[in-house]
N, C-alpha and C. Protein backbone atom coordinates (compact mmCIF):
# COMPACT_ATOMS: atom_id res chain seq x y z
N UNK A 1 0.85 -1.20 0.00
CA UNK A 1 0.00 0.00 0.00
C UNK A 1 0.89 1.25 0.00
N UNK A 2 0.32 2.12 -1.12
CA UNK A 2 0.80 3.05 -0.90
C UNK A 2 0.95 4.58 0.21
N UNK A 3 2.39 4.93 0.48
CA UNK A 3 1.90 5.82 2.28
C UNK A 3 1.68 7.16 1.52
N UNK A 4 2.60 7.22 0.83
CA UNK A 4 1.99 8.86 -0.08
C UNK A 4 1.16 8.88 -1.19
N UNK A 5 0.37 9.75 -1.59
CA UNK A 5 -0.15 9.87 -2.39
C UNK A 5 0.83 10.05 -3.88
N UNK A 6 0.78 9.32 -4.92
CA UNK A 6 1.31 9.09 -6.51
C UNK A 6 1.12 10.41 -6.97
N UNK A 7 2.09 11.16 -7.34
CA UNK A 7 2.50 12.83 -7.99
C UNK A 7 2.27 12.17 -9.91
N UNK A 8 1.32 13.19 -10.31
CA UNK A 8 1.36 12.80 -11.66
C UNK A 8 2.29 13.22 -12.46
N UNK A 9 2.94 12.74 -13.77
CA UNK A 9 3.58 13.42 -14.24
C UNK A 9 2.84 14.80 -15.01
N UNK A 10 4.17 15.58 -15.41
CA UNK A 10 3.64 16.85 -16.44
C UNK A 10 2.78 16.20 -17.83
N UNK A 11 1.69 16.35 -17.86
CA UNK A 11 1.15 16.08 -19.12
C UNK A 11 0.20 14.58 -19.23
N UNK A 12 0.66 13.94 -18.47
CA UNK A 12 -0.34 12.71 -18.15
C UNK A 12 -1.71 12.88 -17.48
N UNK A 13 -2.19 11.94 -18.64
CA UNK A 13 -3.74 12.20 -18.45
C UNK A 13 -4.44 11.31 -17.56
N UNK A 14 -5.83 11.54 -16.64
CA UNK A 14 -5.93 11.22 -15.56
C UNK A 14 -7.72 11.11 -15.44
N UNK A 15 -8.26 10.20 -15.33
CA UNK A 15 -9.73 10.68 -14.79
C UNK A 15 -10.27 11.61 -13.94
N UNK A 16 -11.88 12.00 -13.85
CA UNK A 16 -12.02 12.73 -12.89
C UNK A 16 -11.72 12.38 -11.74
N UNK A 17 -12.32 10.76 -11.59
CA UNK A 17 -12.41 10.13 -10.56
C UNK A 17 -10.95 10.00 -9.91
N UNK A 18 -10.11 9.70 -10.94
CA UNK A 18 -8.61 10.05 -10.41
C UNK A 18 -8.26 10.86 -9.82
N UNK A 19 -8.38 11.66 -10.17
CA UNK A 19 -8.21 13.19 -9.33
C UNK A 19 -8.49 13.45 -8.18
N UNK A 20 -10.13 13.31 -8.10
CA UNK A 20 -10.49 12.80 -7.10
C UNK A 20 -10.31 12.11 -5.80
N UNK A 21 -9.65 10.99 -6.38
CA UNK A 21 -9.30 10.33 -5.37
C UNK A 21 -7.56 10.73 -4.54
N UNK A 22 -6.89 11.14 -5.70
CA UNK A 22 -5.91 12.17 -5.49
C UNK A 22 -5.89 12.63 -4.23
N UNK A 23 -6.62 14.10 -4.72
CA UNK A 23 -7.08 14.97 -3.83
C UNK A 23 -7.67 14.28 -2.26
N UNK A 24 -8.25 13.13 -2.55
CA UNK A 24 -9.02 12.77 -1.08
C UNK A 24 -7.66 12.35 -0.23
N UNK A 25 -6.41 11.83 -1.00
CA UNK A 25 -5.06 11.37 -0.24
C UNK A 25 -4.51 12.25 0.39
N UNK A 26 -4.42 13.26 -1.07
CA UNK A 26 -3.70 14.29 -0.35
C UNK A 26 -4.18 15.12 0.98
N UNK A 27 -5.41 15.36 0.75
CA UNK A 27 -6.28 16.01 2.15
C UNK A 27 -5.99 15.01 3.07
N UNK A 28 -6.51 13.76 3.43
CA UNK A 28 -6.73 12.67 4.52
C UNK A 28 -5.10 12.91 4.77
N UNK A 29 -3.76 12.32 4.15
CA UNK A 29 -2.81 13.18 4.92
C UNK A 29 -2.43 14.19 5.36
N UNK A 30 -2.93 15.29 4.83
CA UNK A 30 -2.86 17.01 5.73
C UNK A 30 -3.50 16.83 6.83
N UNK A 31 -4.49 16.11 7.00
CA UNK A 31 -5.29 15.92 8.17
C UNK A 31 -4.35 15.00 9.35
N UNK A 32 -3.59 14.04 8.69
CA UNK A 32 -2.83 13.08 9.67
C UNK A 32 -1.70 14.08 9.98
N UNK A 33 -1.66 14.87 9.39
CA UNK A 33 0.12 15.62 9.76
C UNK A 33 -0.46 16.88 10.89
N UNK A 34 -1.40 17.06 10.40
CA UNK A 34 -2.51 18.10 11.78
C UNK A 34 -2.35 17.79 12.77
N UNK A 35 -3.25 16.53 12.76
CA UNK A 35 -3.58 16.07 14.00
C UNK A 35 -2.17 15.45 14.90
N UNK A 36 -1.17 14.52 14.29
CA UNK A 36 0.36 14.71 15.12
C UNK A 36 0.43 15.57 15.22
N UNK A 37 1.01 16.87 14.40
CA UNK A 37 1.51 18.00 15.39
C UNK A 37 0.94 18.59 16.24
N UNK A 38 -0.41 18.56 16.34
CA UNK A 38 -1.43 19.40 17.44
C UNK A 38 -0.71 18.57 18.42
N UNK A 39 -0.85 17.18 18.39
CA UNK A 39 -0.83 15.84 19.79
C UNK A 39 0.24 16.72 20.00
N UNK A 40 1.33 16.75 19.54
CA UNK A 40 2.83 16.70 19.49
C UNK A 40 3.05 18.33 20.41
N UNK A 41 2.36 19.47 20.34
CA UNK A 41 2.04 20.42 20.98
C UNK A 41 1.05 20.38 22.13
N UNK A 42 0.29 19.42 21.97
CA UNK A 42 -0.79 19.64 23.48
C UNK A 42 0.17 19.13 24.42
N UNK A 43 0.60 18.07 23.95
CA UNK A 43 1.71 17.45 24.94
C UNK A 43 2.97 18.48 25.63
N UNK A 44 3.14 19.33 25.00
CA UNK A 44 3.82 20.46 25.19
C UNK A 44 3.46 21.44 25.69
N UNK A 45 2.37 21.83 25.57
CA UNK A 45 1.36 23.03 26.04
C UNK A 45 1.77 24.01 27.04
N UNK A 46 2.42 23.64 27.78
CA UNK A 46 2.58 24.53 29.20
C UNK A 46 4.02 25.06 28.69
N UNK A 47 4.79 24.12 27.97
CA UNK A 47 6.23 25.57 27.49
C UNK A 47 5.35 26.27 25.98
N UNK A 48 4.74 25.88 25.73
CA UNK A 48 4.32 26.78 24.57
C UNK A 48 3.55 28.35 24.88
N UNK A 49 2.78 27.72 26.11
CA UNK A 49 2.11 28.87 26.79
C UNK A 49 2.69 29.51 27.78
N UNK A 50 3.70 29.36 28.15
CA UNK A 50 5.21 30.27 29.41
C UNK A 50 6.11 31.11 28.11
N UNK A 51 6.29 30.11 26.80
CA UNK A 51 6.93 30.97 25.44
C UNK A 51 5.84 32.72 25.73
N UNK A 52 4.85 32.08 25.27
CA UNK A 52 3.95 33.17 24.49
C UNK A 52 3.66 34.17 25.78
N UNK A 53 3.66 33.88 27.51
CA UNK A 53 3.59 34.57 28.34
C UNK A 53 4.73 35.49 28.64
N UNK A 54 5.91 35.25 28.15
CA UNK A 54 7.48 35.70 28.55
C UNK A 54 7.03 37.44 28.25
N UNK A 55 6.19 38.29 27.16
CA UNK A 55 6.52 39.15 27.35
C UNK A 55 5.98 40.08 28.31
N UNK A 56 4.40 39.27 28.93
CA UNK A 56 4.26 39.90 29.91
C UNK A 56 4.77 40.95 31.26
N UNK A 57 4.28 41.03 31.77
CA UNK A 57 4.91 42.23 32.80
C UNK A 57 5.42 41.26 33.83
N UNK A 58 6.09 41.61 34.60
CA UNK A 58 7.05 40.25 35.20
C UNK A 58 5.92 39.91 36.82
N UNK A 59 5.58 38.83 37.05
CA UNK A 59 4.48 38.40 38.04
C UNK A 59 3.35 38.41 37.13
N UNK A 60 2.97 38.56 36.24
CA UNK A 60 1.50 38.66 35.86
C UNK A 60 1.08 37.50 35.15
N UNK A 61 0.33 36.91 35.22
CA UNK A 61 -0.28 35.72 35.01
C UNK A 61 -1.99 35.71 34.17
N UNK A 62 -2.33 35.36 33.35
CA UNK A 62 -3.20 35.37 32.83
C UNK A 62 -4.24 34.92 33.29
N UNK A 63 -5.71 35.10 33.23
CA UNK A 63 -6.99 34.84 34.44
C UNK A 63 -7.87 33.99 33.13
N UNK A 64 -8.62 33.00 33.73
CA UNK A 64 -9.74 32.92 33.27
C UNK A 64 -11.04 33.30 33.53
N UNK A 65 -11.91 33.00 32.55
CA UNK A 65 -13.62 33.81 33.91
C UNK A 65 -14.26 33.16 33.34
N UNK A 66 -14.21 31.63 32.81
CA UNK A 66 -15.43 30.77 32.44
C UNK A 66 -14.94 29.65 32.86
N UNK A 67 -15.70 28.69 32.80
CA UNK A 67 -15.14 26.67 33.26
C UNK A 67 -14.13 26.52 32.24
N UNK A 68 -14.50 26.81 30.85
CA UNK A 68 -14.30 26.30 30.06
C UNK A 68 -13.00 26.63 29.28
N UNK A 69 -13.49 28.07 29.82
CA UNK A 69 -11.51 28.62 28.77
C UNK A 69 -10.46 28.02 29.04
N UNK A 70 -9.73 27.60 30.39
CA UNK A 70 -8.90 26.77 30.07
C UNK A 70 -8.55 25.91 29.12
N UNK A 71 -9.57 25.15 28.94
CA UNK A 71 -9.10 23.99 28.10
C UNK A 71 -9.10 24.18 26.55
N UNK A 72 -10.54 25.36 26.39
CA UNK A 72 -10.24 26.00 24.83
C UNK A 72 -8.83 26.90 24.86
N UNK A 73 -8.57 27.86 25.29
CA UNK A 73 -7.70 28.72 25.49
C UNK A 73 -6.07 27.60 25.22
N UNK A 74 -6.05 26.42 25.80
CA UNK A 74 -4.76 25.55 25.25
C UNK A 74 -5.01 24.71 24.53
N UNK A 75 -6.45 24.08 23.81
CA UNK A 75 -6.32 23.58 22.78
C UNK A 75 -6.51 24.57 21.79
N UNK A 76 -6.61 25.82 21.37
CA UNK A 76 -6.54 26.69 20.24
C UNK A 76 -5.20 26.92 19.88
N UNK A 77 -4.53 27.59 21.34
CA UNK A 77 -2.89 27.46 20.91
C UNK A 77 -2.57 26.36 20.14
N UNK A 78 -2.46 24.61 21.06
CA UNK A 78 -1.56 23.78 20.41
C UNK A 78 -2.79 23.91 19.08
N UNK A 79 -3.37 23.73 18.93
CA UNK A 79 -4.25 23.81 17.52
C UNK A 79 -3.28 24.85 16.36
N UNK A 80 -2.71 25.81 16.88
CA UNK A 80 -2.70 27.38 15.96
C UNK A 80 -0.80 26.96 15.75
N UNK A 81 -0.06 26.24 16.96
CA UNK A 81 1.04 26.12 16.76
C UNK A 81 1.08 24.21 16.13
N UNK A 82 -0.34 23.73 16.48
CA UNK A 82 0.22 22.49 15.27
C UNK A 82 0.40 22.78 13.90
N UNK A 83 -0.72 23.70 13.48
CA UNK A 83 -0.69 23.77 12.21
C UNK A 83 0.36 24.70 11.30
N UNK A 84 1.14 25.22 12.37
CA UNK A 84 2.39 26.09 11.85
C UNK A 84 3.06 24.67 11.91
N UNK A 85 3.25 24.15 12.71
CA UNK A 85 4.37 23.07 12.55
C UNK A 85 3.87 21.70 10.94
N UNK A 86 2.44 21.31 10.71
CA UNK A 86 2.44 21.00 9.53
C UNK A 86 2.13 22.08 8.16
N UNK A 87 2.31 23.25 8.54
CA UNK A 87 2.30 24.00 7.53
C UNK A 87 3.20 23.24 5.89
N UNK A 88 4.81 22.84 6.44
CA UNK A 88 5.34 22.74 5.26
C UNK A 88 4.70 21.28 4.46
N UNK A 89 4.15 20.34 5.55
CA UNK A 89 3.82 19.14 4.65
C UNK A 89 2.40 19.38 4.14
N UNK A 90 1.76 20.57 4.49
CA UNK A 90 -0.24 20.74 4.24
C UNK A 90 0.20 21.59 2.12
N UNK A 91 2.02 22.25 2.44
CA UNK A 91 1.88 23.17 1.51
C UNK A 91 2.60 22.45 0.61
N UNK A 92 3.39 21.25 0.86
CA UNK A 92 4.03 20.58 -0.16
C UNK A 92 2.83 19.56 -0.50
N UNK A 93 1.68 19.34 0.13
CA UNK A 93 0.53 18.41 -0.69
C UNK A 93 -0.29 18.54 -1.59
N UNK A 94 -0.40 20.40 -0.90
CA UNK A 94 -0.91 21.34 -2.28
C UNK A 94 -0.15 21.27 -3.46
N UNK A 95 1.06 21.66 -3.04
CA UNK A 95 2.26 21.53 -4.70
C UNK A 95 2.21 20.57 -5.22
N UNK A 96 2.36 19.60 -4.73
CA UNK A 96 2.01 18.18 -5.14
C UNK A 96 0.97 17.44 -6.15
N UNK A 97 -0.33 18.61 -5.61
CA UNK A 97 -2.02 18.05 -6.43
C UNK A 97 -1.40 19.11 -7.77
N UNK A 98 -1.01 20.29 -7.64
CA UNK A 98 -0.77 21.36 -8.80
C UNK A 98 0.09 20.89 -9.30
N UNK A 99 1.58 20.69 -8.97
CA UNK A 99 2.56 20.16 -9.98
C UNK A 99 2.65 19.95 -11.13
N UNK A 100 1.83 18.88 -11.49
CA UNK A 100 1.83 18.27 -12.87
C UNK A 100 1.06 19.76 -14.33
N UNK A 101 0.55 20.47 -13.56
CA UNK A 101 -0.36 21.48 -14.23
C UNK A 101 1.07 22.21 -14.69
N UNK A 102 1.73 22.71 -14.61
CA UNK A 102 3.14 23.13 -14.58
C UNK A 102 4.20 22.50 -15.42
N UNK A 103 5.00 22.82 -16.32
CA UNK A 103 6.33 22.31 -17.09
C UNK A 103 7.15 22.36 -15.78
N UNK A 104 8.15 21.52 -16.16
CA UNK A 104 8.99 21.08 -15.14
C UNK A 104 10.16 22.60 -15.03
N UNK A 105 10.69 23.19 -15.96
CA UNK A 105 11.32 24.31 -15.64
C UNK A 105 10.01 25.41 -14.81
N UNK A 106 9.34 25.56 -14.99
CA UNK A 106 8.12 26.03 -14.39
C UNK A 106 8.32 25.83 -12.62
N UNK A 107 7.64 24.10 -12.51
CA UNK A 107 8.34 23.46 -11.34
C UNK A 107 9.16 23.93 -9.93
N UNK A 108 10.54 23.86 -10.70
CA UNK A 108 11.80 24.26 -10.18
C UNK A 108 11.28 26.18 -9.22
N UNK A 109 11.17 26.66 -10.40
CA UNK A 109 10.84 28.14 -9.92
C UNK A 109 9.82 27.49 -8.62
N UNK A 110 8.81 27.76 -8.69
CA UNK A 110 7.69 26.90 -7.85
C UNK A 110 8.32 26.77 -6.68
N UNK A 111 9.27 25.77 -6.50
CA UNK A 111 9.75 24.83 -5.31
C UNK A 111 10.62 26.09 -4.91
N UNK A 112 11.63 27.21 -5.64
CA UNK A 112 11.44 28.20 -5.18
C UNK A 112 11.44 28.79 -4.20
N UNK A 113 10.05 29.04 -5.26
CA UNK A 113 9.26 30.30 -4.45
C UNK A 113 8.51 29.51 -2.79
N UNK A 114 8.71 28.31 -3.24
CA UNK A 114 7.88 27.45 -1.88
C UNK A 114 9.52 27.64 -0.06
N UNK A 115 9.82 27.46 -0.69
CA UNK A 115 11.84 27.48 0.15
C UNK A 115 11.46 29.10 0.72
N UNK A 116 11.67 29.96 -0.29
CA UNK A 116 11.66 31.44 0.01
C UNK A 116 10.49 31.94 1.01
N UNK A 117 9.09 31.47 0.61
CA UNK A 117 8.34 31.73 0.86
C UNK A 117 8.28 31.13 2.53
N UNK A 118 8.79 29.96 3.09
CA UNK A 118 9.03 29.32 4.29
C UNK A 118 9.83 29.94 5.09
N UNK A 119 11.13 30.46 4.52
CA UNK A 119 11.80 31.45 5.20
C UNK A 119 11.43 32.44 5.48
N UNK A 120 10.74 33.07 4.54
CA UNK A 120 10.13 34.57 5.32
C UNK A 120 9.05 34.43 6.14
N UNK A 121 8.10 33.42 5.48
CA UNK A 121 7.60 32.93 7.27
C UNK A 121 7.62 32.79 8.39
N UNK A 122 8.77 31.99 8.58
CA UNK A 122 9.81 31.50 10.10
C UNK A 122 10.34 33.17 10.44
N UNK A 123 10.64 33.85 9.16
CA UNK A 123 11.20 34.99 9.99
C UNK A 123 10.27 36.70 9.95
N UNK A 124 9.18 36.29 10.11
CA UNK A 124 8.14 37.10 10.25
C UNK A 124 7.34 36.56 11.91
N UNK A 125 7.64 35.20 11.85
CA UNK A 125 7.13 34.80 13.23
C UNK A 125 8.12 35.47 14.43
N UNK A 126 9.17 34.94 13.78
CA UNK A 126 10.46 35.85 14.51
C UNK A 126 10.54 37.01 14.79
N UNK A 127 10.34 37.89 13.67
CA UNK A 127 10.01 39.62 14.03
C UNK A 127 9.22 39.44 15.15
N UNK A 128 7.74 38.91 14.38
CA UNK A 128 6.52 39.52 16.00
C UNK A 128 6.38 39.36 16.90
N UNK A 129 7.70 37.77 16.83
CA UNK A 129 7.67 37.47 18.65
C UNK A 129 8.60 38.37 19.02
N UNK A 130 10.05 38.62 18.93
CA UNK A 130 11.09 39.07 19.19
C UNK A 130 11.25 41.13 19.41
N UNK A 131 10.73 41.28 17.88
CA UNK A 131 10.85 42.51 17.65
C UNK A 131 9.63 43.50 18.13
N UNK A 132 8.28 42.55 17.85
CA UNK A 132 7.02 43.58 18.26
C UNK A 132 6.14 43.68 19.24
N UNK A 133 6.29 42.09 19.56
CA UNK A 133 5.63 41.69 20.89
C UNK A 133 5.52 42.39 22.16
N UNK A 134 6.89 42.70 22.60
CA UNK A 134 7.21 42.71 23.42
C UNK A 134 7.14 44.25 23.46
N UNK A 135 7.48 44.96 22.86
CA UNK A 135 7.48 46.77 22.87
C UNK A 135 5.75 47.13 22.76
N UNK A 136 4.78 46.13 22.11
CA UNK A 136 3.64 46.34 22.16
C UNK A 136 2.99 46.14 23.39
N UNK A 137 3.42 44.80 24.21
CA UNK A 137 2.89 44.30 25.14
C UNK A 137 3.14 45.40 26.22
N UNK A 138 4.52 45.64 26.40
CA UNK A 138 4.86 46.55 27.46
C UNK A 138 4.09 47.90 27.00
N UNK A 139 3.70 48.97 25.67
CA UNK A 139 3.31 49.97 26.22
C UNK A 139 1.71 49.79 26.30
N UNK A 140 1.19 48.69 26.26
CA UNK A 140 -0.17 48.52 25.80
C UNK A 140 -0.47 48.49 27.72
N UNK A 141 0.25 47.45 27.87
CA UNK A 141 -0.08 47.50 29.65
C UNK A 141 0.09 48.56 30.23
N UNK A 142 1.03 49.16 29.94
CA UNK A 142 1.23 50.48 30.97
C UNK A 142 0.50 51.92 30.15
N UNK A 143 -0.25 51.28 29.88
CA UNK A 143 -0.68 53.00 29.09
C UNK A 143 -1.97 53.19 30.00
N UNK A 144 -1.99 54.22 30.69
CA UNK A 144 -2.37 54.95 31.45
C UNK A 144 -2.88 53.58 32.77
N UNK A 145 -1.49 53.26 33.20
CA UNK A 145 -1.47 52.19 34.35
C UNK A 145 -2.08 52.81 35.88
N UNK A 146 -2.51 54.12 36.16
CA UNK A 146 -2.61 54.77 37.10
C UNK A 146 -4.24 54.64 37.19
N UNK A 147 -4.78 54.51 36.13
CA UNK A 147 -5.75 54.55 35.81
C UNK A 147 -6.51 52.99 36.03
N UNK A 148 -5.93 51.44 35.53
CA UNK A 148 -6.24 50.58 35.57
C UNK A 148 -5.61 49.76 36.17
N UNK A 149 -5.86 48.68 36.79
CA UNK A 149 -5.82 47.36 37.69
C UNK A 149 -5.44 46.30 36.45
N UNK A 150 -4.34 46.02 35.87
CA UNK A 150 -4.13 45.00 34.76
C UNK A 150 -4.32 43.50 35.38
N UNK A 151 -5.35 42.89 34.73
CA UNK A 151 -5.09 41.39 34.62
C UNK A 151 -5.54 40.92 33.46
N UNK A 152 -4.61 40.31 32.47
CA UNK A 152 -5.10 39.70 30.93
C UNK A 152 -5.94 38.19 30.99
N UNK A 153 -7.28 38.44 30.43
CA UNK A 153 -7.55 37.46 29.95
C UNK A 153 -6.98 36.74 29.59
N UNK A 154 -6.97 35.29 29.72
CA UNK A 154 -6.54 34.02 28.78
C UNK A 154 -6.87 33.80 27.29
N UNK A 155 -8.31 34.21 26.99
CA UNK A 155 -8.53 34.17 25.33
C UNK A 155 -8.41 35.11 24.67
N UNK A 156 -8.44 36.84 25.35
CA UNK A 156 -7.96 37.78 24.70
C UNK A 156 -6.77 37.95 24.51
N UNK A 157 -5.51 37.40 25.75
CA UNK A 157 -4.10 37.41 25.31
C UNK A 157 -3.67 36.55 24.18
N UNK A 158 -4.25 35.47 24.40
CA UNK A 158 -3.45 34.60 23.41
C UNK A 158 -3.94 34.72 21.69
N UNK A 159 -5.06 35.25 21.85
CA UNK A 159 -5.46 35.83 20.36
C UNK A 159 -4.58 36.78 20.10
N UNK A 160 -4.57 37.74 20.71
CA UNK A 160 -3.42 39.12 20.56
C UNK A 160 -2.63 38.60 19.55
N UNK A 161 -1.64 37.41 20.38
CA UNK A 161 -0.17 37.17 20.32
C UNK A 161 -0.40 36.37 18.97
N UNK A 162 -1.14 35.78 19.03
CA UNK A 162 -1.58 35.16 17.73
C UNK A 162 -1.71 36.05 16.49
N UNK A 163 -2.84 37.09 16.64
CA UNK A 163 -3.01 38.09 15.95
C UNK A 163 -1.23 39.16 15.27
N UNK A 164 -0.77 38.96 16.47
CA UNK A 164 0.71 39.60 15.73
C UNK A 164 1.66 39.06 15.30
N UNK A 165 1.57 37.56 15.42
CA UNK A 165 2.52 36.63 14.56
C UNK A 165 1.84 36.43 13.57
N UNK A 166 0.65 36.15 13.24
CA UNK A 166 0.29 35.99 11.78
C UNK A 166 0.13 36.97 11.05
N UNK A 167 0.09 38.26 11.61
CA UNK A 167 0.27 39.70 10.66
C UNK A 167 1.52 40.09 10.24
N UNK A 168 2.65 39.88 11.16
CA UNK A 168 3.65 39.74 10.72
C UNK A 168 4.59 38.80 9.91
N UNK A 169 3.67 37.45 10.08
CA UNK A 169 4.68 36.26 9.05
C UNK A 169 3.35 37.10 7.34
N UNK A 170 2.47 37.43 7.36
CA UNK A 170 1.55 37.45 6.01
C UNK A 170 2.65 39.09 5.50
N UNK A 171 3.20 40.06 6.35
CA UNK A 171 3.46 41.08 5.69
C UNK A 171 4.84 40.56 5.20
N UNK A 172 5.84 39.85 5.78
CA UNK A 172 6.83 39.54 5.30
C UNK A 172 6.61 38.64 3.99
N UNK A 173 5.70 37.74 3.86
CA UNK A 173 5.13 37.17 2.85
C UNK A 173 4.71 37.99 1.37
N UNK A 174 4.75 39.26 1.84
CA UNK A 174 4.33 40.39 0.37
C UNK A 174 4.97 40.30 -0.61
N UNK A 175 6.72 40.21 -0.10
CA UNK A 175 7.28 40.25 -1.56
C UNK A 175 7.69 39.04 -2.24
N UNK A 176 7.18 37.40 -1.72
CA UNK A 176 7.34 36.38 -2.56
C UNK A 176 5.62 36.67 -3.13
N UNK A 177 5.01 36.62 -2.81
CA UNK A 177 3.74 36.99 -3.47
C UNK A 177 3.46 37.65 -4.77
N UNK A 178 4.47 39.03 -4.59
CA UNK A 178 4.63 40.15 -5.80
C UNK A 178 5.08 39.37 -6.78
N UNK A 179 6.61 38.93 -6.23
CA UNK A 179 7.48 38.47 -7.05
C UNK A 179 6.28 37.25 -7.78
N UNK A 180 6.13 36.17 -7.57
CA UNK A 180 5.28 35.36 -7.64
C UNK A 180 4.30 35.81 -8.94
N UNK A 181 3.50 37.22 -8.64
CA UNK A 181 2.92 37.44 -9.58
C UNK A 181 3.55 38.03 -10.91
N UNK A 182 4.91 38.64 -10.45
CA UNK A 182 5.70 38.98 -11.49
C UNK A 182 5.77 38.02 -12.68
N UNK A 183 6.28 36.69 -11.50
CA UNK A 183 7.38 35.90 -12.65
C UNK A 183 6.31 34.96 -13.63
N UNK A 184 4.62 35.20 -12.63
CA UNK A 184 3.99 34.32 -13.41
C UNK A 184 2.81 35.07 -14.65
N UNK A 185 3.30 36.54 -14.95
CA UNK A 185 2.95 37.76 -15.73
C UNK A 185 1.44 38.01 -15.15
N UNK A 186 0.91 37.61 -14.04
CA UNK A 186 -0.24 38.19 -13.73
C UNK A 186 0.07 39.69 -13.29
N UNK A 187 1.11 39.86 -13.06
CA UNK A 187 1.28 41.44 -12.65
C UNK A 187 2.77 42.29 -13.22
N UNK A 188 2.41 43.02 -14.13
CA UNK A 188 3.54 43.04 -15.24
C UNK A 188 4.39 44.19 -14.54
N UNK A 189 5.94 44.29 -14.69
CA UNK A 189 6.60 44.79 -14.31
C UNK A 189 6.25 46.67 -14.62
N UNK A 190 5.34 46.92 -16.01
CA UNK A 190 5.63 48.20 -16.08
C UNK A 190 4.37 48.52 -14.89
N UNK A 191 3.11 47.85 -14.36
CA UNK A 191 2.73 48.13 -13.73
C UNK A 191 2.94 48.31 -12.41
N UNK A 192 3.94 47.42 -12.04
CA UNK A 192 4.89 47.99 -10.93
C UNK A 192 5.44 48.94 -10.66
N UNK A 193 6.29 49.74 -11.66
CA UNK A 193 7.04 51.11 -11.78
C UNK A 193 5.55 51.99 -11.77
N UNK A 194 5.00 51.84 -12.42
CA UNK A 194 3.60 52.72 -12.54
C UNK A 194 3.01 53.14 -11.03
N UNK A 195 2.65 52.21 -9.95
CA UNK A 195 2.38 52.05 -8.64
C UNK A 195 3.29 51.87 -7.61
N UNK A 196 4.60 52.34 -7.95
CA UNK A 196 5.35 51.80 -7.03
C UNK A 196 5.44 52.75 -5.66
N UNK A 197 4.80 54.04 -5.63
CA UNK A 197 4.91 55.17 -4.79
C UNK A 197 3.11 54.04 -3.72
N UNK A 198 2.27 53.56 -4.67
CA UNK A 198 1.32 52.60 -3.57
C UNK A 198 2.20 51.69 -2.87
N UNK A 199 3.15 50.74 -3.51
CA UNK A 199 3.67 49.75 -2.72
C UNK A 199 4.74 50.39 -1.67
């Protein structure tokens, strides 16, 4: 039996039903590579959630105010950090079903832009933990501290933190995107020079 799903070649012809069934492999494994890395993070949960607490104010601890948030509040994390961790095998299954649609010099570019595109990922997560997090967290708490009694929610913090790593890995993501549309003439270079005072 086969463990991966069969990559078609460039130009070979295929039923619907083929396809089909393709596609059902390729999904049913994105789903198996999910669900390990979630396990693979719940199991982890408490350094994942001391990571994402570090920039807090030093003693402050996050509150709940329902039964229930606990347990949503750390299965959303390991949920939000499994699926960063199968990100590269959910995006090489996609390349995988498309591939064959593609000439093989085509391809190459592709795999690429897929490499490039992973790196600026990893280092957009990096910015927002490292670079923004933490200058946000600190003046967001203390802004007009005289005034308020700080204690962070559990589902509003961890959305936050969430909210600024994925804004920051999607903006670093802009210029394989551009490029991307460049090289594949959906977005032509003179229209670039034309708009370049928008970008």
């Amino acid at each position: 039996m086969r463990l991966l799903p069969r990559r078609l070649d460039h130009g070979e012809e295929a039923t619907v039903v083929e396809h089909l069934g393709e596609l059902r492999s390729r999904v049913f494994f994105c789903l198996i590579a999910i669900v390990a890395t979630t396990t693979f993070t719940y199991i982890f949960n408490n350094r994942i959630l001391n990571w994402l607490e570090r920039p807090l104010p030093k003693g402050t601890k996050v509150v709940a105010f329902n039964v229930t948030e606990p347990f949503l509040t750390t299965f959303w994390v390991s949920l939000w950090a499994g699926l960063l961790l199968a990100l590269p095998i959910v995006m090489w299954q996609v390349w995988g079903f498309f591939a064959p649609a593609f000439d093989r010099s085509m391809q190459r570019k592709v795999v690429g832009f897929f490499f490039f595109a992973a790196v600026l990922m990893a280092g957009g997560i990096a910015f927002g933990y490292f670079i923004v997090l933490d200058p946000a967290v600190h003046f967001l708490t203390n802004y007009n501290s005289n005034e308020f009694d700080f204690h962070p929610r559990a589902d509003s913090y961890f959305s936050f933190v969430t909210l600024i790593m994925v804004a920051t890995a999607i903006v670093f993501e802009l210029p394989v995107f551009i490029l991307a549309q460049a090289r594949l003439g959906i977005l032509p270079a003179d229209r670039l020079r034309r708009n370049r005072r928008i970008g």
